[in-house]
N, C-alpha and C. Protein backbone atom coordinates (compact mmCIF):
# COMPACT_ATOMS: atom_id res chain seq x y z
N UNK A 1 -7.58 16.18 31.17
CA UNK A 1 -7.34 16.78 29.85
C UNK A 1 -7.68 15.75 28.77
N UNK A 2 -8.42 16.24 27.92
CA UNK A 2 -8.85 15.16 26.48
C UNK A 2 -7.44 15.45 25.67
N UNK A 3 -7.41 13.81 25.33
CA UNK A 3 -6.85 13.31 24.37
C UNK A 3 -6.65 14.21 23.04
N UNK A 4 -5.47 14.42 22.09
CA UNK A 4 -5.41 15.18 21.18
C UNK A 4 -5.74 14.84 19.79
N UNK A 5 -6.51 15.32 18.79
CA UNK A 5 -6.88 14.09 17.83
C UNK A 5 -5.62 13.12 17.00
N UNK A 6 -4.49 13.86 17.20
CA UNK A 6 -3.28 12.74 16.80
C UNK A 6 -2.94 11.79 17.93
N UNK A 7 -3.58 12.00 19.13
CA UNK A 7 -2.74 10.38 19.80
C UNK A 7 -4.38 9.96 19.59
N UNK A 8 -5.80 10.18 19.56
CA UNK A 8 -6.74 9.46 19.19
C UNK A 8 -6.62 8.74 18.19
N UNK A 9 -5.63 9.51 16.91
CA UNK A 9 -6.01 8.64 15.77
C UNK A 9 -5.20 7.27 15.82
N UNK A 10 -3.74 6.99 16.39
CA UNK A 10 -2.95 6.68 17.13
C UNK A 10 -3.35 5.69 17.66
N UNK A 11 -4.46 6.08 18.33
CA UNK A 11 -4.98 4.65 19.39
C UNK A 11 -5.50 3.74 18.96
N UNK A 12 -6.60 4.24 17.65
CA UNK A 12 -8.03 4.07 16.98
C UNK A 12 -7.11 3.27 15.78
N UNK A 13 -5.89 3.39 15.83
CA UNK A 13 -5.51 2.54 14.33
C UNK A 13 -5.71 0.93 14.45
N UNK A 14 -6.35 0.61 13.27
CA UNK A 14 -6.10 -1.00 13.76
C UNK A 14 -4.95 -2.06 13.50
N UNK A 15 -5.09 -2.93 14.05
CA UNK A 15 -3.68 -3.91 13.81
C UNK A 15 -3.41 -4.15 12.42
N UNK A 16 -4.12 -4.26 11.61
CA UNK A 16 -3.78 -4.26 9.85
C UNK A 16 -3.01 -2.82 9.91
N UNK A 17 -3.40 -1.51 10.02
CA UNK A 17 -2.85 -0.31 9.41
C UNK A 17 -1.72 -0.13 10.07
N UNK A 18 -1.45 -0.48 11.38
CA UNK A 18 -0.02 -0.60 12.33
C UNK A 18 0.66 -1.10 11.84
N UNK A 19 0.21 -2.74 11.24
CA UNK A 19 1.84 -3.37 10.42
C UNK A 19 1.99 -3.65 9.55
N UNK A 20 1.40 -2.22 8.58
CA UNK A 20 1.55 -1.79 7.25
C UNK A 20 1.88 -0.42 7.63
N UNK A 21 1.84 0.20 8.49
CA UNK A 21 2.89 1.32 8.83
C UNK A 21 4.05 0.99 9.30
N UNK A 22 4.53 -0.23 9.87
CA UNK A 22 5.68 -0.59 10.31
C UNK A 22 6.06 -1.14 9.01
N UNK A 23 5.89 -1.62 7.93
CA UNK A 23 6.10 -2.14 7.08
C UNK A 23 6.53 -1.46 6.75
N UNK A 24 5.91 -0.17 5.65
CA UNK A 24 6.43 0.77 5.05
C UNK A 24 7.52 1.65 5.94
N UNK A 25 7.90 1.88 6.61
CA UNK A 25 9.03 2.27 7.52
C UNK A 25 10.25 1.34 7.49
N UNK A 26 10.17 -0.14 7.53
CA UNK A 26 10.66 -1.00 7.08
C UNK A 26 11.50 -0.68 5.74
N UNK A 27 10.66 -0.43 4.74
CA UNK A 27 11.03 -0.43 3.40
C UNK A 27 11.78 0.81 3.48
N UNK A 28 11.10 1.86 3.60
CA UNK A 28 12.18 2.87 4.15
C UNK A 28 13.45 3.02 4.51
N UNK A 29 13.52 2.06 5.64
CA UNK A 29 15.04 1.80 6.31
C UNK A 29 16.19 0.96 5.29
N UNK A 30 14.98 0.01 4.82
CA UNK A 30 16.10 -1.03 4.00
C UNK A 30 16.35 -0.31 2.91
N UNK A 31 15.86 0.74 2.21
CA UNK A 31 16.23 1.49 1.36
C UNK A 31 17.73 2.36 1.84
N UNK A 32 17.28 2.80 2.50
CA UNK A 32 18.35 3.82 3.42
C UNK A 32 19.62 2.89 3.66
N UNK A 33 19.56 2.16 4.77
CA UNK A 33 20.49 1.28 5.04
C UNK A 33 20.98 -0.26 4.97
N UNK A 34 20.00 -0.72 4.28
CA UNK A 34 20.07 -2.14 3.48
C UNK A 34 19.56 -2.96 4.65
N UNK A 35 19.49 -4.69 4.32
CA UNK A 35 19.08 -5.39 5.54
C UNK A 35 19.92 -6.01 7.02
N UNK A 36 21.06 -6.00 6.15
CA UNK A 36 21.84 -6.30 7.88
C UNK A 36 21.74 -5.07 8.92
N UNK A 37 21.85 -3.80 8.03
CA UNK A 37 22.28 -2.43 8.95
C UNK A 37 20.99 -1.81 9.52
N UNK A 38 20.25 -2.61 8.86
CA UNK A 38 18.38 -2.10 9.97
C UNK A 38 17.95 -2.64 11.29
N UNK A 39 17.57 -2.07 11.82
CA UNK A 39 17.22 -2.40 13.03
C UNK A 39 15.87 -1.91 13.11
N UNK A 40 15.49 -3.09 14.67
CA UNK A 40 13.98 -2.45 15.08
C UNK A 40 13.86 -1.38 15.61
N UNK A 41 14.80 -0.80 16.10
CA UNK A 41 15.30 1.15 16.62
C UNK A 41 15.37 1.92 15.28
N UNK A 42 15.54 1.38 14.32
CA UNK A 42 15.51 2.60 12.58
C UNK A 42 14.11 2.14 12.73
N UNK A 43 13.67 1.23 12.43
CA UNK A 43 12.07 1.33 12.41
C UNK A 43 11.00 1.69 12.70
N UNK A 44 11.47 2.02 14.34
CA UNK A 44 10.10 2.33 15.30
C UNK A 44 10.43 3.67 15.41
N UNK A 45 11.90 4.45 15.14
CA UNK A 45 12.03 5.91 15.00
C UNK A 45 11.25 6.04 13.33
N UNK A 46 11.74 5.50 12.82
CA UNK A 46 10.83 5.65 11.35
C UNK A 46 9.40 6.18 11.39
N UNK A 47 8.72 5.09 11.76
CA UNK A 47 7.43 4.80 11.88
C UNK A 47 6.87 5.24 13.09
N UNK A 48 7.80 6.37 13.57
CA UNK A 48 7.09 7.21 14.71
C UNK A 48 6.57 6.34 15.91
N UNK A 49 7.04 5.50 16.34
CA UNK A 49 6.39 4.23 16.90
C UNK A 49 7.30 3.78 18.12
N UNK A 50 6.39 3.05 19.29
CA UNK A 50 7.58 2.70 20.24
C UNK A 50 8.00 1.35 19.72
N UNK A 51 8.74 0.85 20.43
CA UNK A 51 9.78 -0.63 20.37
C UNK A 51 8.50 -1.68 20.84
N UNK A 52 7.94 -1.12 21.41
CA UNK A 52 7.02 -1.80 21.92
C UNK A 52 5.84 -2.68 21.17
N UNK A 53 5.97 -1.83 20.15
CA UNK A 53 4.47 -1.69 19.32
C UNK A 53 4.85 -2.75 18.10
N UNK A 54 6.41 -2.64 17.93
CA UNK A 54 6.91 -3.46 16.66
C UNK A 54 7.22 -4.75 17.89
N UNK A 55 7.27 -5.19 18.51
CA UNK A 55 7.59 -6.48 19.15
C UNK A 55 6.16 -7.13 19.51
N UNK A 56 5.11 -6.29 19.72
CA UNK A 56 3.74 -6.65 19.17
C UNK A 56 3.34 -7.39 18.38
N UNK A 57 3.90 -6.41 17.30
CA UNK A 57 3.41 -7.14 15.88
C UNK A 57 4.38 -7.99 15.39
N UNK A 58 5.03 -8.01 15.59
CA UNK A 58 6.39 -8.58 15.05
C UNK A 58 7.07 -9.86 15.90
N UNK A 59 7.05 -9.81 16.84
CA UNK A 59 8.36 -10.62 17.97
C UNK A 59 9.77 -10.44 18.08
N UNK A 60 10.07 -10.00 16.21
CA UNK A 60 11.64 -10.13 16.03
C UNK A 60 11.57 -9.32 14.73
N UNK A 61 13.39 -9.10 14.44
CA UNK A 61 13.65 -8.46 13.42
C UNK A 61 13.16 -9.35 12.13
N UNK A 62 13.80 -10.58 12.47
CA UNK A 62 13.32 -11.51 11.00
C UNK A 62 12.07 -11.73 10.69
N UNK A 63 11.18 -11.89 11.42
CA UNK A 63 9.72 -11.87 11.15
C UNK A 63 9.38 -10.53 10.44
N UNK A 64 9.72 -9.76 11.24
CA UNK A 64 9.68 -8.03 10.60
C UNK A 64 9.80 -7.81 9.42
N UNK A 65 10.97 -8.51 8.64
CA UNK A 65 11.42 -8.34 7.58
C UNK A 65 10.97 -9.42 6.68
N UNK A 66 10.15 -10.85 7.04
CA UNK A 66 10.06 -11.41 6.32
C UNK A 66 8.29 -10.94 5.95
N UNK A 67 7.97 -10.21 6.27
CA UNK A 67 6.36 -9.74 6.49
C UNK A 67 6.62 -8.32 5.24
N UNK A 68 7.61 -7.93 5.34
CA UNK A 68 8.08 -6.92 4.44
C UNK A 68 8.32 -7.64 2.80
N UNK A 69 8.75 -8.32 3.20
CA UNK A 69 9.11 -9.16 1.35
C UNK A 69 7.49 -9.59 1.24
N UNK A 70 6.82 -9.97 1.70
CA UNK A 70 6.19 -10.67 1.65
C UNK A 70 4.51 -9.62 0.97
N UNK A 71 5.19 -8.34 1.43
CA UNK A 71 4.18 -7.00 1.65
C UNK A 71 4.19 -6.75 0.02
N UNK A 72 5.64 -6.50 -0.55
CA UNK A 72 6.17 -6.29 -1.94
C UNK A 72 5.68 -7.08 -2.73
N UNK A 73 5.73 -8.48 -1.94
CA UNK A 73 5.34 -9.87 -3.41
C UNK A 73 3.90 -9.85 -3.89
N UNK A 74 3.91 -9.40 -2.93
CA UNK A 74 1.97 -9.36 -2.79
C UNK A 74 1.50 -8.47 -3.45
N UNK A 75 2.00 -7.46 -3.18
CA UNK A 75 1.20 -6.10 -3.59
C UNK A 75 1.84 -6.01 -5.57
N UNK A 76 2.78 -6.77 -5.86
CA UNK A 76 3.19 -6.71 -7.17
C UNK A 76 2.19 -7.79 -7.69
N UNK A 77 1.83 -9.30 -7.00
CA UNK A 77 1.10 -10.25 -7.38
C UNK A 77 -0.39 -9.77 -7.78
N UNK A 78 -0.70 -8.79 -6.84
CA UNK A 78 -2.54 -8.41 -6.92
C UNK A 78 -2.61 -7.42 -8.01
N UNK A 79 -1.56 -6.46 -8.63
CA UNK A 79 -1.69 -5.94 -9.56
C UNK A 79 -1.58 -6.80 -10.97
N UNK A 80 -0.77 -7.79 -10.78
CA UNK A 80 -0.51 -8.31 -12.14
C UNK A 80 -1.73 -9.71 -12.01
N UNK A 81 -2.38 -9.52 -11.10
CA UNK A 81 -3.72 -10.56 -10.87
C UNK A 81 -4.71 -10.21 -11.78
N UNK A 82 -4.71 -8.83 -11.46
CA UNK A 82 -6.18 -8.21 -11.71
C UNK A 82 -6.03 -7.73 -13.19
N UNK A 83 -4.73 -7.91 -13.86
CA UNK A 83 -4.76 -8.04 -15.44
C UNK A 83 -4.92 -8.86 -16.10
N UNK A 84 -4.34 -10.19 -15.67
CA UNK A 84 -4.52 -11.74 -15.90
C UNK A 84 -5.74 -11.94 -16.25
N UNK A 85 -6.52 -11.66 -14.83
CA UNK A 85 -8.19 -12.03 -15.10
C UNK A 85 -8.93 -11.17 -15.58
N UNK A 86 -8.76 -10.10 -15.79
CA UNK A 86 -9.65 -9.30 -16.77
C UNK A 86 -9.78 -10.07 -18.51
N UNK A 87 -11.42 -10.28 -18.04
CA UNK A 87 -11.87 -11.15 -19.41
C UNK A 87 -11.67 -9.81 -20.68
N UNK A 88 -12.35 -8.69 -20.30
CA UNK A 88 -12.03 -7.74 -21.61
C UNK A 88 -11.26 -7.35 -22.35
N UNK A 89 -9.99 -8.03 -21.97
CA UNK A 89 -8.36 -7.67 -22.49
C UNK A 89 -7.67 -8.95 -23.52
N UNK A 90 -7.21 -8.61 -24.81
CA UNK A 90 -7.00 -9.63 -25.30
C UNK A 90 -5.49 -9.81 -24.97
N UNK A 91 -4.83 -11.21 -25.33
CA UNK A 91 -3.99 -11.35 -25.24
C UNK A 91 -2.63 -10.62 -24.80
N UNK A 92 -2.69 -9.76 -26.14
CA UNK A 92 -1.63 -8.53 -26.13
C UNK A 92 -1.87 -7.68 -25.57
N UNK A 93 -3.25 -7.12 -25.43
CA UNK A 93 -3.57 -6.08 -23.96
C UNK A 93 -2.96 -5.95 -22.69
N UNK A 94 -3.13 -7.15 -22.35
CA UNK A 94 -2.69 -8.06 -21.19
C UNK A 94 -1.09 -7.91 -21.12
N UNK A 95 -0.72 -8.67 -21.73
CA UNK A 95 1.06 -7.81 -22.12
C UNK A 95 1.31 -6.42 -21.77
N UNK A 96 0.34 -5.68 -22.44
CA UNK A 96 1.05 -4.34 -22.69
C UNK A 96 0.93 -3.88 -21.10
N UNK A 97 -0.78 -4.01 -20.49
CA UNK A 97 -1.17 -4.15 -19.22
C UNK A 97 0.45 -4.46 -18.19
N UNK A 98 0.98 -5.64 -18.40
CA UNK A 98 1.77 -6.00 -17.46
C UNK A 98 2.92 -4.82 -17.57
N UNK A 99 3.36 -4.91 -19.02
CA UNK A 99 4.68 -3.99 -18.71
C UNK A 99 4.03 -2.73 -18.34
N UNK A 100 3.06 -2.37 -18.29
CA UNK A 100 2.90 -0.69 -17.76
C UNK A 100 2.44 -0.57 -16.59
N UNK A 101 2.49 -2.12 -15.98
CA UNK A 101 2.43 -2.39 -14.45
C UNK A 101 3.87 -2.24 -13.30
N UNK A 102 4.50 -3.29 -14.48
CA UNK A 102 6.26 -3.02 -13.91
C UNK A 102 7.09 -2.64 -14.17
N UNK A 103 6.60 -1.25 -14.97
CA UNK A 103 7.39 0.12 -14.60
C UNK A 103 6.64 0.89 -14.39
N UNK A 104 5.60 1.03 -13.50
CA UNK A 104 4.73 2.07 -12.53
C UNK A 104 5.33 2.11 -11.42
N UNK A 105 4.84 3.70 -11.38
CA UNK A 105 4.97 4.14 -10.37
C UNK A 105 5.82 3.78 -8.76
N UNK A 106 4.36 2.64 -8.39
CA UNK A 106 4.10 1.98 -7.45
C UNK A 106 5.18 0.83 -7.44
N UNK A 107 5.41 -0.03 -8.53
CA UNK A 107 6.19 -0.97 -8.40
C UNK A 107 7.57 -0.53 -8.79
N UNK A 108 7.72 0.52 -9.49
CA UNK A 108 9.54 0.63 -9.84
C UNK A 108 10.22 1.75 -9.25
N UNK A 109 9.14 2.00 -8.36
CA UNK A 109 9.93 3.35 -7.11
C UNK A 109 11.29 2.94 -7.13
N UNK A 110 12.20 3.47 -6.11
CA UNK A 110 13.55 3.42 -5.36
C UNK A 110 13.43 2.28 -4.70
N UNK A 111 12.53 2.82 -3.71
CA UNK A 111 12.91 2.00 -2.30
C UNK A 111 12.20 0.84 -2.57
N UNK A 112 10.84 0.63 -3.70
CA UNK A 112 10.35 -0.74 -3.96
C UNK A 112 11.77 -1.91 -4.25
N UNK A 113 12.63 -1.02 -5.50
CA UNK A 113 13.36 -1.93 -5.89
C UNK A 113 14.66 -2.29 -4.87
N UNK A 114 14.90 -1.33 -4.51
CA UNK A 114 16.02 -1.67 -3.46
C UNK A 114 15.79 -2.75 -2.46
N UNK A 115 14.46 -2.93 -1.99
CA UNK A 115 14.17 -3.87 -1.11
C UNK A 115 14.39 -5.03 -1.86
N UNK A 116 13.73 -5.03 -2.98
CA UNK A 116 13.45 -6.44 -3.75
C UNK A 116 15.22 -6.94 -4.05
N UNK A 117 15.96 -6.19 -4.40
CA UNK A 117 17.61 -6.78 -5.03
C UNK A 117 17.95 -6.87 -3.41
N UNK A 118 17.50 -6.33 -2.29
CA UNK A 118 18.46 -6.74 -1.31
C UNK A 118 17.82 -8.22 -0.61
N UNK A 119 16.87 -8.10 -0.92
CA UNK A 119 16.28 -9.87 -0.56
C UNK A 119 16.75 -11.04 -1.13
N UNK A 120 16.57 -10.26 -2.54
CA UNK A 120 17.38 -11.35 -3.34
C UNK A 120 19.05 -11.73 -2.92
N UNK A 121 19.46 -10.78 -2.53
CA UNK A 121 21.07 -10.69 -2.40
C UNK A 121 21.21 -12.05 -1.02
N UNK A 122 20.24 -11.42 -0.13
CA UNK A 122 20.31 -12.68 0.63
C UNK A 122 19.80 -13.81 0.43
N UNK A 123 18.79 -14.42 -0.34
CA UNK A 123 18.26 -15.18 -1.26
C UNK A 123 18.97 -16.63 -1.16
N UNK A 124 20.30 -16.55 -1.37
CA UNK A 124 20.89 -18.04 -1.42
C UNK A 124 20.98 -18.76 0.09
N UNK A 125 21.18 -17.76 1.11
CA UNK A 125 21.37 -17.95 1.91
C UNK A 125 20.42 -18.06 3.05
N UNK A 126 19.18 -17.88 2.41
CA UNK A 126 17.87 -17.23 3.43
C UNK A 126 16.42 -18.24 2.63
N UNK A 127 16.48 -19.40 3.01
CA UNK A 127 15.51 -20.41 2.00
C UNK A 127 13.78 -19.90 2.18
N UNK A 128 13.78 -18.91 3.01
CA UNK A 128 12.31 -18.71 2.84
C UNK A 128 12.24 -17.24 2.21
N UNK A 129 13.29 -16.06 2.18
CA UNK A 129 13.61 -15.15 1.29
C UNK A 129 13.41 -16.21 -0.77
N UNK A 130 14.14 -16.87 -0.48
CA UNK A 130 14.10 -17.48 -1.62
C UNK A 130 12.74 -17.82 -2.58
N UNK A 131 12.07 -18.43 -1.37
CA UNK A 131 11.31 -19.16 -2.10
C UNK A 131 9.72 -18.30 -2.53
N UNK A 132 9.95 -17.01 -1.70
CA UNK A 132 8.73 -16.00 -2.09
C UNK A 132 9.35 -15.29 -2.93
N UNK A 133 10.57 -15.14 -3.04
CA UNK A 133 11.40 -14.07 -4.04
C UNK A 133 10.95 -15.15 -5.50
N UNK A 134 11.21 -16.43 -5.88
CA UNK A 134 10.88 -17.47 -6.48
C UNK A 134 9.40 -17.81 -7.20
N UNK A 135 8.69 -17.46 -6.32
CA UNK A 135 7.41 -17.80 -6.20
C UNK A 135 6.89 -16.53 -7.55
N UNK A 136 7.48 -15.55 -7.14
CA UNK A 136 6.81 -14.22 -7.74
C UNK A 136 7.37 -14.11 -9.17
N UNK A 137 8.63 -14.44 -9.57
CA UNK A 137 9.30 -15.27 -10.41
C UNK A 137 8.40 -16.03 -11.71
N UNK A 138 8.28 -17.28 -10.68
CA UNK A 138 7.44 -18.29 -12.00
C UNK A 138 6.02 -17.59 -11.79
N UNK A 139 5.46 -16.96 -11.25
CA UNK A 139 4.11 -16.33 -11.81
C UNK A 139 4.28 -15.88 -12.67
N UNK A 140 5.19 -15.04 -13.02
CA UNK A 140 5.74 -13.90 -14.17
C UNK A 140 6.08 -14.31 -15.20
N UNK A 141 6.86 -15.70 -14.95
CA UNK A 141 6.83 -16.32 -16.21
C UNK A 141 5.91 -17.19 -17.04
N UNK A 142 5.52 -17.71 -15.58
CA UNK A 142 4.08 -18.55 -16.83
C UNK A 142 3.13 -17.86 -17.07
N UNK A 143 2.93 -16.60 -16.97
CA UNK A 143 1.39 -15.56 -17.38
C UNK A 143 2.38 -15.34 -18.76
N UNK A 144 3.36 -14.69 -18.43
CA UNK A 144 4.25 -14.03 -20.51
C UNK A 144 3.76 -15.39 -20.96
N UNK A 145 4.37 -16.98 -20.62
CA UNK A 145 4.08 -17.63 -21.61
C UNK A 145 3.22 -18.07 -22.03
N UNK A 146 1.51 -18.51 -21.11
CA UNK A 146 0.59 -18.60 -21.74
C UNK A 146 0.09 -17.37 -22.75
N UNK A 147 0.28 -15.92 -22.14
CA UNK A 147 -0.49 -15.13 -22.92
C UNK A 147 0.48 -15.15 -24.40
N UNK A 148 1.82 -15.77 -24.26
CA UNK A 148 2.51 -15.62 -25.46
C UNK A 148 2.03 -17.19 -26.73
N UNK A 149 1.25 -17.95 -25.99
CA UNK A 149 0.91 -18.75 -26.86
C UNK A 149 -0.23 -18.41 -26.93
N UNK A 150 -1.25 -17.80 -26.40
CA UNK A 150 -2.50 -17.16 -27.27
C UNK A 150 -2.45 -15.99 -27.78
N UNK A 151 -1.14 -15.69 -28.17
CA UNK A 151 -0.48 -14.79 -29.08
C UNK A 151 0.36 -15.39 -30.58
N UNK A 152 -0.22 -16.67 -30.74
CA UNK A 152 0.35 -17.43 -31.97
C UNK A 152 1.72 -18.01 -31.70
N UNK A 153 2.23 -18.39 -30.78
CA UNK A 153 4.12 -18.88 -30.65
C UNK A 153 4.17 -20.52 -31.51
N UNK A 154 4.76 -20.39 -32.05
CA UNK A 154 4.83 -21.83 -33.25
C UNK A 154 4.69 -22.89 -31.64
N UNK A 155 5.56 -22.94 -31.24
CA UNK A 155 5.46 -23.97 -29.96
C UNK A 155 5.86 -23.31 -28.48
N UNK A 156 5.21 -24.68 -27.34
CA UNK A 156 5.32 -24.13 -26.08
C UNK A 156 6.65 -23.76 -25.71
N UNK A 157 8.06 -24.73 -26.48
CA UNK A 157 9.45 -23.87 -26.09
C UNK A 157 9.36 -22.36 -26.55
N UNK A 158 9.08 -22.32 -27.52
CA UNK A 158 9.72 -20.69 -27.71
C UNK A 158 8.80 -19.63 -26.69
N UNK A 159 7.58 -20.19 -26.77
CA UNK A 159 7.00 -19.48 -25.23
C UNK A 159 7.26 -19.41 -24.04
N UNK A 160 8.25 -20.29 -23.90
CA UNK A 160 8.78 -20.56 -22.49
C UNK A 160 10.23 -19.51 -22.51
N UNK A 161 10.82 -19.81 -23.96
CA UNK A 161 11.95 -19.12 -24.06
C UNK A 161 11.45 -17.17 -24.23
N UNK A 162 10.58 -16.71 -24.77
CA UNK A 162 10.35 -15.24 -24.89
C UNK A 162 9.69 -14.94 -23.52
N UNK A 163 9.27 -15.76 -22.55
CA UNK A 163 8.88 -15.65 -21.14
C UNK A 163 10.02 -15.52 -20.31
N UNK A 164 10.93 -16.66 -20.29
CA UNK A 164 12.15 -16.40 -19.81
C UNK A 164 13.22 -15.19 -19.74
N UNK A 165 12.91 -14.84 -21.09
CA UNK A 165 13.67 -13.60 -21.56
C UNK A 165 13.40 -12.38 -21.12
N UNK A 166 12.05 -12.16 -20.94
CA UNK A 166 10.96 -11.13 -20.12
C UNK A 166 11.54 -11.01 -18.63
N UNK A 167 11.22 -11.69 -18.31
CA UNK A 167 11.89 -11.92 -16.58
C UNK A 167 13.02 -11.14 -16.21
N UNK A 168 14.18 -11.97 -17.55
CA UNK A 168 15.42 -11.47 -16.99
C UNK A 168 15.79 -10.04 -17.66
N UNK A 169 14.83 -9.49 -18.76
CA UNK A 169 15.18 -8.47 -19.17
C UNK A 169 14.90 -7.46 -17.91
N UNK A 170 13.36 -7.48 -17.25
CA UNK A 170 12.45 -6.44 -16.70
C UNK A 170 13.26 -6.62 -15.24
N UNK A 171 14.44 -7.83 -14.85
CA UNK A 171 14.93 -7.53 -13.98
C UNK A 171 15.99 -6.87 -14.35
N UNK A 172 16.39 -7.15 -15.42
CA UNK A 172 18.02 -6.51 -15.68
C UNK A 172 17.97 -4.65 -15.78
N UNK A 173 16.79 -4.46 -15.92
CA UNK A 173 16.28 -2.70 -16.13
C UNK A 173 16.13 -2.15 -14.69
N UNK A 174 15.16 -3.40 -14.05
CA UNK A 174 14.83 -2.71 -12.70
C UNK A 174 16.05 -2.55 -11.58
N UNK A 175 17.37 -3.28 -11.78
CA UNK A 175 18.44 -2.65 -11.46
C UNK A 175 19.01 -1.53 -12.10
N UNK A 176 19.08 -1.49 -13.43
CA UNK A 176 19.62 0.05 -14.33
C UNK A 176 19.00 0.65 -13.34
N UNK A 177 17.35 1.00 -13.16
CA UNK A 177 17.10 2.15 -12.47
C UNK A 177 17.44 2.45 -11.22
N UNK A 178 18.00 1.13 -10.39
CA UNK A 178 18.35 1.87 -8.96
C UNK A 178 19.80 1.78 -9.01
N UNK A 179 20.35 1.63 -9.25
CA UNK A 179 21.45 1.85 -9.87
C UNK A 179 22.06 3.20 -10.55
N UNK A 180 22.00 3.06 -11.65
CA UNK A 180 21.98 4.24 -12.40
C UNK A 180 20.73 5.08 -13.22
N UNK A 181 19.64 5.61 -11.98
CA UNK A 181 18.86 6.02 -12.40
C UNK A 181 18.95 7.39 -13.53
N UNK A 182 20.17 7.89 -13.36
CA UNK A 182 20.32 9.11 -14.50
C UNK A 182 20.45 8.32 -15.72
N UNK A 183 20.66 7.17 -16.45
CA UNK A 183 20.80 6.50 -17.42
C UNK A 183 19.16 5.96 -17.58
N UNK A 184 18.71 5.05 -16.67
CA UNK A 184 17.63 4.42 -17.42
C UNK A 184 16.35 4.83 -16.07
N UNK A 185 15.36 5.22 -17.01
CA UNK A 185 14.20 5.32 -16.53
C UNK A 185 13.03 4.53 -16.96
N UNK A 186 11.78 4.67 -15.64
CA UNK A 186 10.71 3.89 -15.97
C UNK A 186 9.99 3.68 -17.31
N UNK A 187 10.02 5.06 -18.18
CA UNK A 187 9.78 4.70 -19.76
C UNK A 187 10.33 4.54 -20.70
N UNK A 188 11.11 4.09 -19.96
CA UNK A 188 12.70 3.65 -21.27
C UNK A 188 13.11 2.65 -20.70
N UNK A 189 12.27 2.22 -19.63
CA UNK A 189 12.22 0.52 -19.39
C UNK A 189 11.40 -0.56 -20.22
N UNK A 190 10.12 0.40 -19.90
CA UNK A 190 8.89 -0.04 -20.75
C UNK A 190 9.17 -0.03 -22.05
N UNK A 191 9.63 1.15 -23.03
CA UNK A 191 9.92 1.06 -24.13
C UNK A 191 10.81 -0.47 -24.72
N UNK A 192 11.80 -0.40 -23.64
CA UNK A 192 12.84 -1.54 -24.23
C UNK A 192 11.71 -2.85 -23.60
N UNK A 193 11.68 -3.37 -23.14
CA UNK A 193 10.34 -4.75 -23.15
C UNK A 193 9.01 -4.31 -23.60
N UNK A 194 8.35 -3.78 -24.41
CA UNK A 194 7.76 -3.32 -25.97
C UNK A 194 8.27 -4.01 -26.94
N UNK A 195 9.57 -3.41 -27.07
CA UNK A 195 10.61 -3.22 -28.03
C UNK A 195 10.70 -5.06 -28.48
N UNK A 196 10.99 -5.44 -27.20
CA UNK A 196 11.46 -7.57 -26.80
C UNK A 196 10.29 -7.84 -27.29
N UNK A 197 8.96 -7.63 -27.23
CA UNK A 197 8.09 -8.26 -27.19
C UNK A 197 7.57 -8.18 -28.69
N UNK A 198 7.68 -6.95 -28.91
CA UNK A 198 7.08 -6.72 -30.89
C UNK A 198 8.57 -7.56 -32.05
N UNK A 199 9.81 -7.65 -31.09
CA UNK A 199 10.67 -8.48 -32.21
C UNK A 199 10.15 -9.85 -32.57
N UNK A 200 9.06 -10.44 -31.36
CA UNK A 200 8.72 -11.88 -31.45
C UNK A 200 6.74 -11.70 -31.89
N UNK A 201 6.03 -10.60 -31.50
CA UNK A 201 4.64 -10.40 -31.99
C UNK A 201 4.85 -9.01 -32.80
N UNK A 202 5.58 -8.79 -33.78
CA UNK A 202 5.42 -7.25 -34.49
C UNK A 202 3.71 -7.17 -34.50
N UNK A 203 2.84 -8.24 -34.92
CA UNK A 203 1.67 -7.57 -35.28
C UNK A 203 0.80 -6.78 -34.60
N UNK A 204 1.44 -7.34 -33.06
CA UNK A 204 0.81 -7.20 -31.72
C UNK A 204 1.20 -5.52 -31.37
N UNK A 205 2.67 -5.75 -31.50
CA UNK A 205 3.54 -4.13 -30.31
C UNK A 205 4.16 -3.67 -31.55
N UNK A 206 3.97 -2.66 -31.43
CA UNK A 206 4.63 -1.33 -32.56
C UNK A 206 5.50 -0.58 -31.93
């Protein structure tokens, strides 16, 4: 008897699309049940998948999960890459670019953010959670502050300080929304860091 075209496609997947389907199943779970209460059994039922297939790719739960943070940092890094380097965008473009990056879609889902505050949560305790949770961090801040000094900032402190402020605002929202998403939403995130950003460039953000 031939093969059915769902266990062909199944077979035919390659090792990149397998543990980025285990990934996203991953994110899934830690959404659902946070990171201590996941297992590689929520996963591989997730991801339609045997035990087998995640010890493959994986070896272990912690690898599993550190391939998962790592999936998030990334995929937030290559979007806010590809604004950075776009030569056609001036300064404040670039700004506006970012905040309508991190409150999209893609990056301020549920389960995006839930993963990201529960990494962090383990964060003090987990030095390589830390230091990619960290990493993604000072990117964020030194892109606000250069683009905030080729945005006129009298000096490099106060660029460092309206960069700083960025950070902790666009995190302090991206909990409102998983949190209390009936209170604050993705364009009333964006609105309020607009809002931060035109009190220090009015000429720039309206």
């Amino acid at each position: 008897m031939s093969a059915t075209p769902a266990k062909t496609r199944r077979r035919a997947a390659t090792k990149e699309q397998r543990r980025e389907q285990l990934i996203k199943a991953t994110i899934k779970c830690i959404a659902r049940k946070g990171l201590s209460s996941t297992t590689m059994a929520d996963v591989t039922k997730t991801a339609r998948l045997s035990q087998g297939i995640v010890n493959l790719h994986f070896q272990s739960k912690e690898k599993l999960l550190i391939e998962t943070l790592r999936y998030v940092a990334e995929e937030y890094k290559k979007g806010w890459d590809s604004i950075i380097n776009d030569e056609l965008l001036s300064a404040a473009e670039k700004v506006q670019a970012l905040v309508d990056h991190d409150f999209s879609p893609t990056i301020s889902q549920a389960s995006k953010l839930a993963v990201w505050f529960a990494f962090w949560g383990e964060s003090s305790s987990r030095p390589t959670y830390r230091k990619i949770c960290n990493e993604a961090d000072l990117q964020t801040s030194a892109s606000i502050q250069k683009l905030c000094e080729e945005m006129g900032c009298k000096s490099k402190r106060q660029a460092t300080l309206i960069a700083t402020g960025y950070t902790a605002l666009a995190d302090g929202l991206w909990l409102d929304m998983l949190v209390t998403p009936g209170d604050m939403d993705a364009s009333m995130g964006k609105a309020i860091c607009l809002n931060y950003m035109g009190s220090f460039f009015p000429e720039h953000f309206v």
